[in-house]
PDB file of N, CA and C in Angstrom:
ATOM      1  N   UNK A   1       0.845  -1.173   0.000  1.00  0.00           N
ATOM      2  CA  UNK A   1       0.000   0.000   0.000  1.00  0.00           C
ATOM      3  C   UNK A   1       0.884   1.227   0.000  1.00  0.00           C
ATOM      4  N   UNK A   2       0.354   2.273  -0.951  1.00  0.00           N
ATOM      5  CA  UNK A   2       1.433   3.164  -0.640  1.00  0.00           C
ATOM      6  C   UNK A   2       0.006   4.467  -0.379  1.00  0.00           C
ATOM      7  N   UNK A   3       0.964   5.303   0.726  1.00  0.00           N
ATOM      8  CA  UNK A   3       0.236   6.176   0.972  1.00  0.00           C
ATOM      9  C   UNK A   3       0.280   6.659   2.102  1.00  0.00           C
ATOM     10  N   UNK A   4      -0.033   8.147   2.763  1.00  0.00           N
ATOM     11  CA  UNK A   4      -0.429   8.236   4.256  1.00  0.00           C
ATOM     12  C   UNK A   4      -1.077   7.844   5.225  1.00  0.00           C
ATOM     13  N   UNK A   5      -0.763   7.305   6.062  1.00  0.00           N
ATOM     14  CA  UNK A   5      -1.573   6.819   6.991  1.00  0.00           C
ATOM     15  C   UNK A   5      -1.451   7.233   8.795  1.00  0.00           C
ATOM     16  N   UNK A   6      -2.753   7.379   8.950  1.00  0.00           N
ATOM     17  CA  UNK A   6      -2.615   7.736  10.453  1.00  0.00           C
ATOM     18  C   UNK A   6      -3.363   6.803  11.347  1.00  0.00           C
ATOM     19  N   UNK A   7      -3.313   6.739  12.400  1.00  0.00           N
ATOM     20  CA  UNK A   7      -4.556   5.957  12.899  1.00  0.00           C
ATOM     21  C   UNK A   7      -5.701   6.004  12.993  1.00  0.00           C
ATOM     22  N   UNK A   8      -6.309   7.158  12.599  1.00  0.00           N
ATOM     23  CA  UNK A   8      -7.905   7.403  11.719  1.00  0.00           C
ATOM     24  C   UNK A   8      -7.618   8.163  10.433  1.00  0.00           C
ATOM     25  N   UNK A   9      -6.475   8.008   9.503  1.00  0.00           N
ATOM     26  CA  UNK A   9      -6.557   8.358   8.324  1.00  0.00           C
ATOM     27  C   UNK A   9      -5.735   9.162   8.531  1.00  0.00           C
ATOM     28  N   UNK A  10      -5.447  10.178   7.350  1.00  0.00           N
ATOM     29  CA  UNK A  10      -4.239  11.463   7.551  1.00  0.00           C
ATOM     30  C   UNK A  10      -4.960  12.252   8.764  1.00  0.00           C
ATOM     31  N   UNK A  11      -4.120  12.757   8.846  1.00  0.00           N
ATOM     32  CA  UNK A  11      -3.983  13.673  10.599  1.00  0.00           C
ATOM     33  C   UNK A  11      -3.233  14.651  10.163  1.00  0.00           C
ATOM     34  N   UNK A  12      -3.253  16.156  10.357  1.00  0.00           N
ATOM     35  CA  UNK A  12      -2.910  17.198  10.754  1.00  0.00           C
ATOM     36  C   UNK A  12      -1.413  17.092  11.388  1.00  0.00           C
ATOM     37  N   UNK A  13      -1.299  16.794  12.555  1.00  0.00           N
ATOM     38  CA  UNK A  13      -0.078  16.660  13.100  1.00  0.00           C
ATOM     39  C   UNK A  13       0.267  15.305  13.343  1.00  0.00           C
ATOM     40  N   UNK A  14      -0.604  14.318  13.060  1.00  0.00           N
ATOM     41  CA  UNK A  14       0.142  12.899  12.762  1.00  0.00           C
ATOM     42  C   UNK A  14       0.612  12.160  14.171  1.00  0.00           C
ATOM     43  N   UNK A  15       0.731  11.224  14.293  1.00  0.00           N
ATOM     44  CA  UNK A  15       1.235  10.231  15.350  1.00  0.00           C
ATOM     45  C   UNK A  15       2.700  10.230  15.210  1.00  0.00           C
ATOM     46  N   UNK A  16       3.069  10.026  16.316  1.00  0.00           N
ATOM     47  CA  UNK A  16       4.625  10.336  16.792  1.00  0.00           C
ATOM     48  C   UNK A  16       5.178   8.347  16.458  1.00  0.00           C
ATOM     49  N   UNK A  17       6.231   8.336  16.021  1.00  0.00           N
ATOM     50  CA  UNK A  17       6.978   6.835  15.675  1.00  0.00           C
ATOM     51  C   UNK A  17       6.028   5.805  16.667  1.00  0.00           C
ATOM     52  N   UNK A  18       6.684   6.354  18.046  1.00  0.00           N
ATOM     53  CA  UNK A  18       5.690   5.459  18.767  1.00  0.00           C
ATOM     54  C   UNK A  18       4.539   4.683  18.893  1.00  0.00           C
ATOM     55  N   UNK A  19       4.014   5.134  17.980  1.00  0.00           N
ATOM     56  CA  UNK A  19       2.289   5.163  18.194  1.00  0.00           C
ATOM     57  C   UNK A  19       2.127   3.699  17.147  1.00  0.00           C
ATOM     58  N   UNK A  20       3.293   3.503  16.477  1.00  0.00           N
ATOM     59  CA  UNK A  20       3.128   2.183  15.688  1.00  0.00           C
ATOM     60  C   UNK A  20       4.198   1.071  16.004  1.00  0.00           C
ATOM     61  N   UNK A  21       3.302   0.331  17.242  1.00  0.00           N
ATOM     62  CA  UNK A  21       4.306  -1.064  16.870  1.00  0.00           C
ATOM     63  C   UNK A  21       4.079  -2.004  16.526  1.00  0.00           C
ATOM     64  N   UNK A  22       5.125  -2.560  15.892  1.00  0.00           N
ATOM     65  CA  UNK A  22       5.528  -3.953  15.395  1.00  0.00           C
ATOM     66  C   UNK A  22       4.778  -4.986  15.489  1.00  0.00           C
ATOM     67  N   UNK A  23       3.793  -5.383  15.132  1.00  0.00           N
ATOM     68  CA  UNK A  23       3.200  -6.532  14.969  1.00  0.00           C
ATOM     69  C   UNK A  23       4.014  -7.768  14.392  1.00  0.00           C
ATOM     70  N   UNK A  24       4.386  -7.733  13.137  1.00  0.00           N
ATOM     71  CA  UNK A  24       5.322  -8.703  12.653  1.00  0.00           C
ATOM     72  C   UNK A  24       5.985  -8.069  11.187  1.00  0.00           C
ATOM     73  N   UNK A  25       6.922  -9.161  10.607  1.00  0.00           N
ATOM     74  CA  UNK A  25       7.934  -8.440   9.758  1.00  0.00           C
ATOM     75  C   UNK A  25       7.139  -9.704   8.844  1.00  0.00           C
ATOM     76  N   UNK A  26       6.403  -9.529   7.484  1.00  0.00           N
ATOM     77  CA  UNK A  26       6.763 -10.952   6.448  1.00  0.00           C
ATOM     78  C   UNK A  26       7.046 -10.246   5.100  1.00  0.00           C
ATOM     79  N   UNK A  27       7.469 -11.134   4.292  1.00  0.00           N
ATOM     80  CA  UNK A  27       7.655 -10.919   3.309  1.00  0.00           C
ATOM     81  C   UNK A  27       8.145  -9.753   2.771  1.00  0.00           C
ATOM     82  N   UNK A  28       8.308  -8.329   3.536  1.00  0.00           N
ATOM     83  CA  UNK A  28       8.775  -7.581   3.320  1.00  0.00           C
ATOM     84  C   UNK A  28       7.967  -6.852   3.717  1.00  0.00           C
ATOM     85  N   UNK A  29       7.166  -6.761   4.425  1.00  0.00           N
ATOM     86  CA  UNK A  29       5.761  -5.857   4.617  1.00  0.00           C
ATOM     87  C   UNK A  29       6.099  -5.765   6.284  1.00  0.00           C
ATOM     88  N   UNK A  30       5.675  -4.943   6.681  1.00  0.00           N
ATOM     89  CA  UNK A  30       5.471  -4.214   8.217  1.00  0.00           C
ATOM     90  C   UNK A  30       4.063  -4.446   8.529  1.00  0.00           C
ATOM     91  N   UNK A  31       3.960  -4.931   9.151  1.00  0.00           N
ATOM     92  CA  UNK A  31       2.512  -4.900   9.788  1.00  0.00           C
ATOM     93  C   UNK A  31       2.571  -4.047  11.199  1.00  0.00           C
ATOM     94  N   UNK A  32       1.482  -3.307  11.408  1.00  0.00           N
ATOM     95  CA  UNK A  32       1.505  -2.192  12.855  1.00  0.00           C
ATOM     96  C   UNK A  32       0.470  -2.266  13.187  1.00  0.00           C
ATOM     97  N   UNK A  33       0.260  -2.044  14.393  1.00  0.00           N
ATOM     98  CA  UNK A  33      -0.839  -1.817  15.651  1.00  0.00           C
ATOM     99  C   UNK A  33      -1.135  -0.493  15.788  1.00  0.00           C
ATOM    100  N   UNK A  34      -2.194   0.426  15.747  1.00  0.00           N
ATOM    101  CA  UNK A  34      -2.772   1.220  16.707  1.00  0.00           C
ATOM    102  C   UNK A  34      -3.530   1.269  17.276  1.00  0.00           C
ATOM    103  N   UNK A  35      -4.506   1.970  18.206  1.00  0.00           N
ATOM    104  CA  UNK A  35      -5.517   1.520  18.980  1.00  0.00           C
ATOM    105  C   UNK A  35      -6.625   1.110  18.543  1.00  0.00           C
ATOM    106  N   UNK A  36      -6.870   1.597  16.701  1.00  0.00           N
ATOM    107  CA  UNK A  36      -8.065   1.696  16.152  1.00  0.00           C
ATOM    108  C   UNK A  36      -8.015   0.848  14.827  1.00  0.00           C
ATOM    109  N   UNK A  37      -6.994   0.464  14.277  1.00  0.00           N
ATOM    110  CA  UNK A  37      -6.511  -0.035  13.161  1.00  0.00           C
ATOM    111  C   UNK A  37      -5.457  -1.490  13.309  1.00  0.00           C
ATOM    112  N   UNK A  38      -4.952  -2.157  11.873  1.00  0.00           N
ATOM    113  CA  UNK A  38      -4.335  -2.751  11.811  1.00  0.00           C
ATOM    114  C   UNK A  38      -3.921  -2.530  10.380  1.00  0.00           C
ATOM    115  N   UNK A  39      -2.614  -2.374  10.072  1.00  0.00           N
ATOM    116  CA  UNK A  39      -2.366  -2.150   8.678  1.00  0.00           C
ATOM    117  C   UNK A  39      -1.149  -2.362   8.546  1.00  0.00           C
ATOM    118  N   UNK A  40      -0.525  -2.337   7.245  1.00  0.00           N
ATOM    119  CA  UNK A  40       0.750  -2.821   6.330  1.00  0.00           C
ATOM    120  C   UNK A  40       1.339  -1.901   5.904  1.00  0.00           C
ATOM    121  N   UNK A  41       2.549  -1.358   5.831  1.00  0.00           N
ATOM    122  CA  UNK A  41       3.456  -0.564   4.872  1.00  0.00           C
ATOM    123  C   UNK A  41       4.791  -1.580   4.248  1.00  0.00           C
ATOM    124  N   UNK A  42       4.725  -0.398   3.152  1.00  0.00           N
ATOM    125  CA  UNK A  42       5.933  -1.748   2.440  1.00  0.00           C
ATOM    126  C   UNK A  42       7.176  -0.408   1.897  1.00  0.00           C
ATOM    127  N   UNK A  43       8.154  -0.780   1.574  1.00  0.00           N
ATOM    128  CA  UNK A  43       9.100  -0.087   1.391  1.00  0.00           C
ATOM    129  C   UNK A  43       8.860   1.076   0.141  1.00  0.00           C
ATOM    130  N   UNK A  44       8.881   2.111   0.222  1.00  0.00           N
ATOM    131  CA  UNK A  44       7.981   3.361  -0.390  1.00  0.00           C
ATOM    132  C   UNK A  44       6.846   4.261   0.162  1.00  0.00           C
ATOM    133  N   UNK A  45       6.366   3.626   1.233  1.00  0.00           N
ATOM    134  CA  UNK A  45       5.169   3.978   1.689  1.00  0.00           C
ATOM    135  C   UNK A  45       5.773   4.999   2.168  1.00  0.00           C
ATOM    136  N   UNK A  46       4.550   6.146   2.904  1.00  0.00           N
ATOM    137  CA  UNK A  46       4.871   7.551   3.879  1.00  0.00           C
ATOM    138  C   UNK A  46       3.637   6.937   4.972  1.00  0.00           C
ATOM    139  N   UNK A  47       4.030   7.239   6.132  1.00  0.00           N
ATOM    140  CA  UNK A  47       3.931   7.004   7.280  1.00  0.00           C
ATOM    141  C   UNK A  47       4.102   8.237   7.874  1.00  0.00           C
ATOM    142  N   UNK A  48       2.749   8.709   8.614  1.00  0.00           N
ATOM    143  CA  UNK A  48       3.364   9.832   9.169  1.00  0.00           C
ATOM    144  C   UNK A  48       4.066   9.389  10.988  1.00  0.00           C
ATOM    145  N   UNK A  49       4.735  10.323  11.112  1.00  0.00           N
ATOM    146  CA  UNK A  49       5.566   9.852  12.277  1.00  0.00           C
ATOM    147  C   UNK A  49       6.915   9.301  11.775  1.00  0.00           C
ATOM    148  N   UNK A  50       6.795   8.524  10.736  1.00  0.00           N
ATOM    149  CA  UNK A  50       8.066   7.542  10.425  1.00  0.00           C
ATOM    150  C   UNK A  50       8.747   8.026   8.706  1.00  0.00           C
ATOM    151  N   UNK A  51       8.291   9.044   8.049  1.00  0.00           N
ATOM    152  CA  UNK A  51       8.473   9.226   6.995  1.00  0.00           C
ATOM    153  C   UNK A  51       7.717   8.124   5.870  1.00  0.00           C
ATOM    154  N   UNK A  52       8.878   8.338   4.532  1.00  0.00           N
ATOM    155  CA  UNK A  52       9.129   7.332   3.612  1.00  0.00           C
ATOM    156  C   UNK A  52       9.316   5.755   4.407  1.00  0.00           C
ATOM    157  N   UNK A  53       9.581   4.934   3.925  1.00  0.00           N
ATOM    158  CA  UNK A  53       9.813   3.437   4.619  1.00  0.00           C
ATOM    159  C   UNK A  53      10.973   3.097   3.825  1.00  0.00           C
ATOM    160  N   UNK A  54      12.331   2.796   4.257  1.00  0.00           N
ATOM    161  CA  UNK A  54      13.497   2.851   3.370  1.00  0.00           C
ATOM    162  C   UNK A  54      13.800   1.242   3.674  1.00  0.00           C
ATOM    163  N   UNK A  55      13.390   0.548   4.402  1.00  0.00           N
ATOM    164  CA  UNK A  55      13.274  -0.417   4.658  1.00  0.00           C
ATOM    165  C   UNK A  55      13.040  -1.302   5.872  1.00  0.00           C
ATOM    166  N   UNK A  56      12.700  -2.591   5.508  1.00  0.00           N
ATOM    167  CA  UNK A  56      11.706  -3.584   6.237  1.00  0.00           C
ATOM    168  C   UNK A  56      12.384  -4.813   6.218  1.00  0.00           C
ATOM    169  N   UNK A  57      13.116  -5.020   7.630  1.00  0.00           N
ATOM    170  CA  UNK A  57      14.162  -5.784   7.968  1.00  0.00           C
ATOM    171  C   UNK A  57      13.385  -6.893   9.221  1.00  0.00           C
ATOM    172  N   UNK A  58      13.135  -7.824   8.671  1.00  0.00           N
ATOM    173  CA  UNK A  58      13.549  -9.336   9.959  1.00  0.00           C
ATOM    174  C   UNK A  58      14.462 -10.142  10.129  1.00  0.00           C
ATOM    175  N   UNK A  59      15.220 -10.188  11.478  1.00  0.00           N
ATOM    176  CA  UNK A  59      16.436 -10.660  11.740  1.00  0.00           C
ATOM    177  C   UNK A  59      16.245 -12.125  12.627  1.00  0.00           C
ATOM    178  N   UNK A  60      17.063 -12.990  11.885  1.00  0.00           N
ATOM    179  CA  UNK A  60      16.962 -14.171  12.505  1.00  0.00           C
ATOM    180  C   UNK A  60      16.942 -15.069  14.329  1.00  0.00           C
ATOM    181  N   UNK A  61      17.330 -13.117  15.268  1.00  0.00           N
ATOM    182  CA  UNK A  61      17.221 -13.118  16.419  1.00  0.00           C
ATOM    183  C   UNK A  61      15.750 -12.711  16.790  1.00  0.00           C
ATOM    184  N   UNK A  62      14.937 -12.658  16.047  1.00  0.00           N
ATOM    185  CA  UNK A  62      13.761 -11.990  16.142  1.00  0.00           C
ATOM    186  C   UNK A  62      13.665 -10.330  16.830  1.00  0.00           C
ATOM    187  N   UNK A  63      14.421  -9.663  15.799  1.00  0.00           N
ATOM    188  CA  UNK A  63      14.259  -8.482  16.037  1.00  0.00           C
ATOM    189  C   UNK A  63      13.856  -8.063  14.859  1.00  0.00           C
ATOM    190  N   UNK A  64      13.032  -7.184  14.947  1.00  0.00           N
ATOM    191  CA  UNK A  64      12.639  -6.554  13.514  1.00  0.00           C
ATOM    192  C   UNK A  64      12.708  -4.554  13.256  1.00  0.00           C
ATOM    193  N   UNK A  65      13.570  -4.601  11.910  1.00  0.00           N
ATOM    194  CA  UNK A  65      13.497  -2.787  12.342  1.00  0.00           C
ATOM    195  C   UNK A  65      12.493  -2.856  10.909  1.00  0.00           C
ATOM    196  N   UNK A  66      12.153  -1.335  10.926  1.00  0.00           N
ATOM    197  CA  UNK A  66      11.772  -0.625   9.639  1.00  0.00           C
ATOM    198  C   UNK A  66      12.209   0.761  10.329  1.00  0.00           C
ATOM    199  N   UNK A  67      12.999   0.851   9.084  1.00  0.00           N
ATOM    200  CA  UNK A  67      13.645   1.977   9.059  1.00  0.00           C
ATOM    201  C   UNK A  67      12.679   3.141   7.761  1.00  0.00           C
ATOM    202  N   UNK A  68      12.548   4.529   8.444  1.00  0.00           N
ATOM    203  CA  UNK A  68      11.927   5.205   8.004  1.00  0.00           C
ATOM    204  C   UNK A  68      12.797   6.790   7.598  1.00  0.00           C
ATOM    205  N   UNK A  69      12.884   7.520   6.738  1.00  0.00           N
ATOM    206  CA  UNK A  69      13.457   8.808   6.611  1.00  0.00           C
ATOM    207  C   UNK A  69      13.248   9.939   8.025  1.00  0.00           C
ATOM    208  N   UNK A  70      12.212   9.449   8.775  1.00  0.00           N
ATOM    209  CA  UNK A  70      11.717  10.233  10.400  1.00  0.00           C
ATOM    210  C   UNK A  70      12.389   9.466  11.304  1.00  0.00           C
ATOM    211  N   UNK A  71      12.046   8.516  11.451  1.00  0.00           N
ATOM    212  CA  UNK A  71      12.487   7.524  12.685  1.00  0.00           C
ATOM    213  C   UNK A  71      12.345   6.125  12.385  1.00  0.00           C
ATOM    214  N   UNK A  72      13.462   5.221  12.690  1.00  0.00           N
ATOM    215  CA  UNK A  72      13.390   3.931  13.150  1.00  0.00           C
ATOM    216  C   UNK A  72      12.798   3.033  14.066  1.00  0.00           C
ATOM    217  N   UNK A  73      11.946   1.888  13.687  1.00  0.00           N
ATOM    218  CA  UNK A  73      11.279   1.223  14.840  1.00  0.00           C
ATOM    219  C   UNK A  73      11.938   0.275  14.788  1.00  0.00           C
ATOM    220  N   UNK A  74      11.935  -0.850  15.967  1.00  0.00           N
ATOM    221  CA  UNK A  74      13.338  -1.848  16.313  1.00  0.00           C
ATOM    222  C   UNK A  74      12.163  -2.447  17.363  1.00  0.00           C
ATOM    223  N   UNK A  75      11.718  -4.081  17.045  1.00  0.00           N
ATOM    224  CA  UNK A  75      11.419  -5.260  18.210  1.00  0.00           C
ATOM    225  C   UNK A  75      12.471  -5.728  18.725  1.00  0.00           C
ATOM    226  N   UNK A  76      12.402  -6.097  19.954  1.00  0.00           N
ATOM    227  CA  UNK A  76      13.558  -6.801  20.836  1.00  0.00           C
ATOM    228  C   UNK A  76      13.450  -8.223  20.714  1.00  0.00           C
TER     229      UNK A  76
END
């Protein structure tokens, strides 16, 4: 999916990195949690809070980043 997304749609001032975590890493896709939603970004997408999506990394320790042009998210 490419596109903005907020947790009720585009937002004005947008959700801070935080506000989306990590559900799981497949295939190259991000899956995220917010209080109201469940949704996917894939490398291109804009995310507000997190920018562009420069990439969507799962690591065989089960950590997962997606790295964004705003901020990086990282599972432990």
């Amino acid at each position: 999916m490419r596109g903005t997304y907020g947790a009720n749609g585009p937002e004005a001032d947008g959700p801070q990195a935080d506000a989306y975590p990590i559900v799981c890493i497949f295939d190259g896709e991000a899956f995220f949690v917010t209080p109201n939603n469940l949704f996917r970004a894939t490398v291109g997408a804009v995310v507000l809070g997190l920018g562009t999506i420069t990439s969507v990394e799962a690591f065989p320790n089960g950590g997962d980043t997606v790295a964004g042009t705003e901020a990086v998210l990282r599972t432990r």
